[in-house]
Protein backbone atom coordinates (compact mmCIF):
# COMPACT_ATOMS: atom_id res chain seq x y z
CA UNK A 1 30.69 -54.43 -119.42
CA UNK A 2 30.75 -50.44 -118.56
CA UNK A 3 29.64 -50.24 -114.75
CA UNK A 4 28.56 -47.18 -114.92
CA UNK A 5 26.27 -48.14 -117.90
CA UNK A 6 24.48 -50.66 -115.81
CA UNK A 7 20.54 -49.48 -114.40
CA UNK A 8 21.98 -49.97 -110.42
CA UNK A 9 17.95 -49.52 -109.65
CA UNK A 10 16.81 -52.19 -111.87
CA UNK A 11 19.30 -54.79 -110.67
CA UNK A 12 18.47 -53.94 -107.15
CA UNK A 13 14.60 -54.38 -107.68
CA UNK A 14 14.96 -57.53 -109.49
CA UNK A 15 16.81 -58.96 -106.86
CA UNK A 16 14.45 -57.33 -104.53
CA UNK A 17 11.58 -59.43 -106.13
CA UNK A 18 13.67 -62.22 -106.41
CA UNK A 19 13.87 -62.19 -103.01
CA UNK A 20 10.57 -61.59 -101.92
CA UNK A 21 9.26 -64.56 -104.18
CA UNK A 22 11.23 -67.17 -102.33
CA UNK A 23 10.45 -65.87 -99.06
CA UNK A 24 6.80 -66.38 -99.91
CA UNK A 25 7.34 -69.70 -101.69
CA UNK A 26 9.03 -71.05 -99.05
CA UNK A 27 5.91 -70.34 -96.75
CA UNK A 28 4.24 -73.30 -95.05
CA UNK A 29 0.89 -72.24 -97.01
CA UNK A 30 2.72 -72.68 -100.17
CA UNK A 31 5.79 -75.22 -100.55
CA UNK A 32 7.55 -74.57 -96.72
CA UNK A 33 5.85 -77.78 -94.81
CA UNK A 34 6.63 -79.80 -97.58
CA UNK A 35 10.20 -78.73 -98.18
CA UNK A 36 10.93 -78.79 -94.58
CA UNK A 37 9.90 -82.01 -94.13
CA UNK A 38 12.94 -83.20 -96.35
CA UNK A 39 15.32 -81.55 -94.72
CA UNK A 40 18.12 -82.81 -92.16
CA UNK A 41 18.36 -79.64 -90.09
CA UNK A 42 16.51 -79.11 -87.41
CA UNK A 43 14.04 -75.85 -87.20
CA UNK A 44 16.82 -74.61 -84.17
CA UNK A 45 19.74 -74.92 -86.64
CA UNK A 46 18.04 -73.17 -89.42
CA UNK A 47 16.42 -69.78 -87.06
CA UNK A 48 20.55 -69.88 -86.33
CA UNK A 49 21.63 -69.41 -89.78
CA UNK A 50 18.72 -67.33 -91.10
CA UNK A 51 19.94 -63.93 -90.83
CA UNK A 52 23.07 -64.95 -92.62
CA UNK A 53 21.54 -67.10 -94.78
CA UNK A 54 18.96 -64.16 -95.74
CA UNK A 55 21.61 -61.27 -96.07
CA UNK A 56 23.73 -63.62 -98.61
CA UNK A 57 20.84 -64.82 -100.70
CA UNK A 58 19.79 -61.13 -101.15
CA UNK A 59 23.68 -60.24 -102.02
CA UNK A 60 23.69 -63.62 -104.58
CA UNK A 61 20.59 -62.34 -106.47
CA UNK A 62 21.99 -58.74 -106.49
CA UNK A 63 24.82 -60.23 -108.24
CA UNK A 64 22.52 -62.68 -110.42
CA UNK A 65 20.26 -59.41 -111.59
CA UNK A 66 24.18 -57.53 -112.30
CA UNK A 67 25.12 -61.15 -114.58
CA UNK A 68 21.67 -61.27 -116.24
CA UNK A 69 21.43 -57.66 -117.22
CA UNK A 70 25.16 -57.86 -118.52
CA UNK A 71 24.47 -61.10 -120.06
CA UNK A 72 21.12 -59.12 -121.84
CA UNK A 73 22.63 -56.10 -122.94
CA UNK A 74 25.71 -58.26 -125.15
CA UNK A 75 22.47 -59.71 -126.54
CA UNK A 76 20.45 -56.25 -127.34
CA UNK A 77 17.45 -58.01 -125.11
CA UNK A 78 14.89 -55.23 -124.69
CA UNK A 79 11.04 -56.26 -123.20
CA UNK A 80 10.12 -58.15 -120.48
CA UNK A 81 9.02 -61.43 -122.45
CA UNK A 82 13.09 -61.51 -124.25
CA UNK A 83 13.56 -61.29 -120.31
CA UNK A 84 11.26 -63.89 -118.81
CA UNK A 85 11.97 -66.02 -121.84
CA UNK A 86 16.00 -66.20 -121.20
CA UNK A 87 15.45 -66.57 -117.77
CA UNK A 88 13.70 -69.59 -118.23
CA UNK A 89 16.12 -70.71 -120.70
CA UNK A 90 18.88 -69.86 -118.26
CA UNK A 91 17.19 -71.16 -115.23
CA UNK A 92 15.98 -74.99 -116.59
CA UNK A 93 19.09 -74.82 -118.99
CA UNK A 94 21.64 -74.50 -116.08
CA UNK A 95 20.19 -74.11 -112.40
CA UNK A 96 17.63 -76.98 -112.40
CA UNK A 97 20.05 -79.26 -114.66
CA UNK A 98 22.76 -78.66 -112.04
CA UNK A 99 19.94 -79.02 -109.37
CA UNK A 100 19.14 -82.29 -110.46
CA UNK A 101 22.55 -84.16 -110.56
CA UNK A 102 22.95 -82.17 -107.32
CA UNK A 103 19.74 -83.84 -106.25
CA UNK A 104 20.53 -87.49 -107.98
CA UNK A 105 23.89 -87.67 -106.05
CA UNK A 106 22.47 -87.13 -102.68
CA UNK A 107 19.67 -89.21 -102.98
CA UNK A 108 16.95 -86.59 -102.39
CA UNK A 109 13.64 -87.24 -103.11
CA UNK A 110 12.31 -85.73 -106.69
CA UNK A 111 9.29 -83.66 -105.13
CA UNK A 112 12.24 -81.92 -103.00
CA UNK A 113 13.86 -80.88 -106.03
CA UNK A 114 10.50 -79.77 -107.89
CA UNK A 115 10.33 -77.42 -104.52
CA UNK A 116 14.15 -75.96 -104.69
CA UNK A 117 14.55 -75.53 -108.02
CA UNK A 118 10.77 -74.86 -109.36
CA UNK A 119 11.80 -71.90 -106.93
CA UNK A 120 14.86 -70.72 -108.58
CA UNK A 121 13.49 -71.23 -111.69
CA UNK A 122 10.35 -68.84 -111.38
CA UNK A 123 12.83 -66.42 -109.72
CA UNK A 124 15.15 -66.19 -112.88
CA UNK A 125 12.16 -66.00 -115.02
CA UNK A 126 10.72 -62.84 -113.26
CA UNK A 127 14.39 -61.30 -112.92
CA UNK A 128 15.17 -61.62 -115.93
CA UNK A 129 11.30 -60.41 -117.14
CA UNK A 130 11.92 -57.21 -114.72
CA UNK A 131 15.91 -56.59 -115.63
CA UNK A 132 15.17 -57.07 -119.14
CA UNK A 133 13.31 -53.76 -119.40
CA UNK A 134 16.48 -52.10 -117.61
CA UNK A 135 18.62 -52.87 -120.70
């Protein structure tokens, strides 16, 4: 994959969205009270992490938007429905299938991993719809 061939902008505002979709999915008037109220950290322990946690979820979608748009070019993808349709592929196919043995394993409760994953789903979908028409 050339580097320089890669749209820089369009990986950047993919993860940009990407971003901005969990932050407001993660909302208590959308999934937050109920995802929080699975959790084993308290609200103290997770304001302490935030910034880092923000600033490297940011950097992982930067480099999710520079694997999809790779990933769509070595398949001539052009459109944003090739786009959203891959990501959805991509995202049930391998983050909510790992999700869920994650989520087996530890015992978590199924509506928790509806919350998590739903999330990351929906995020690769409209990545991949917006880097898709980078390509």
């Amino acid at each position: 994959m050339d580097l320089q061939q890669l749209n820089w902008l369009g990986i950047f505002l993919a993860a940009l969205v990407g971003f901005v979709l969990g932050g407001i999915w993660f909302q208590p008037f959308a999934f937050g009270k109920a995802w929080k109220s699975f959790l084993h950290t308290t609200e103290e322990q997770r304001k302490k992490n935030s910034k880092k946690a923000l600033t490297l979820t940011f950097i992982i979608y930067l480099f999710m938007g520079w694997v999809f748009i790779g990933y769509f070019q070595a398949l001539h993808l052009h459109g944003w429905m090739d786009g959203a349709k891959q990501g959805l592929f991509l995202g049930v196919g391998f983050a909510a299938t790992n999700g869920l043995v994650e989520s087996l394993f530890r015992a978590e409760p199924f509506k928790q991993f509806l919350i998590e994953y739903g999330c990351q789903v929906l995020t690769m979908v409209v990545m991949g719809a917006i880097l898709a028409m980078f390509v």
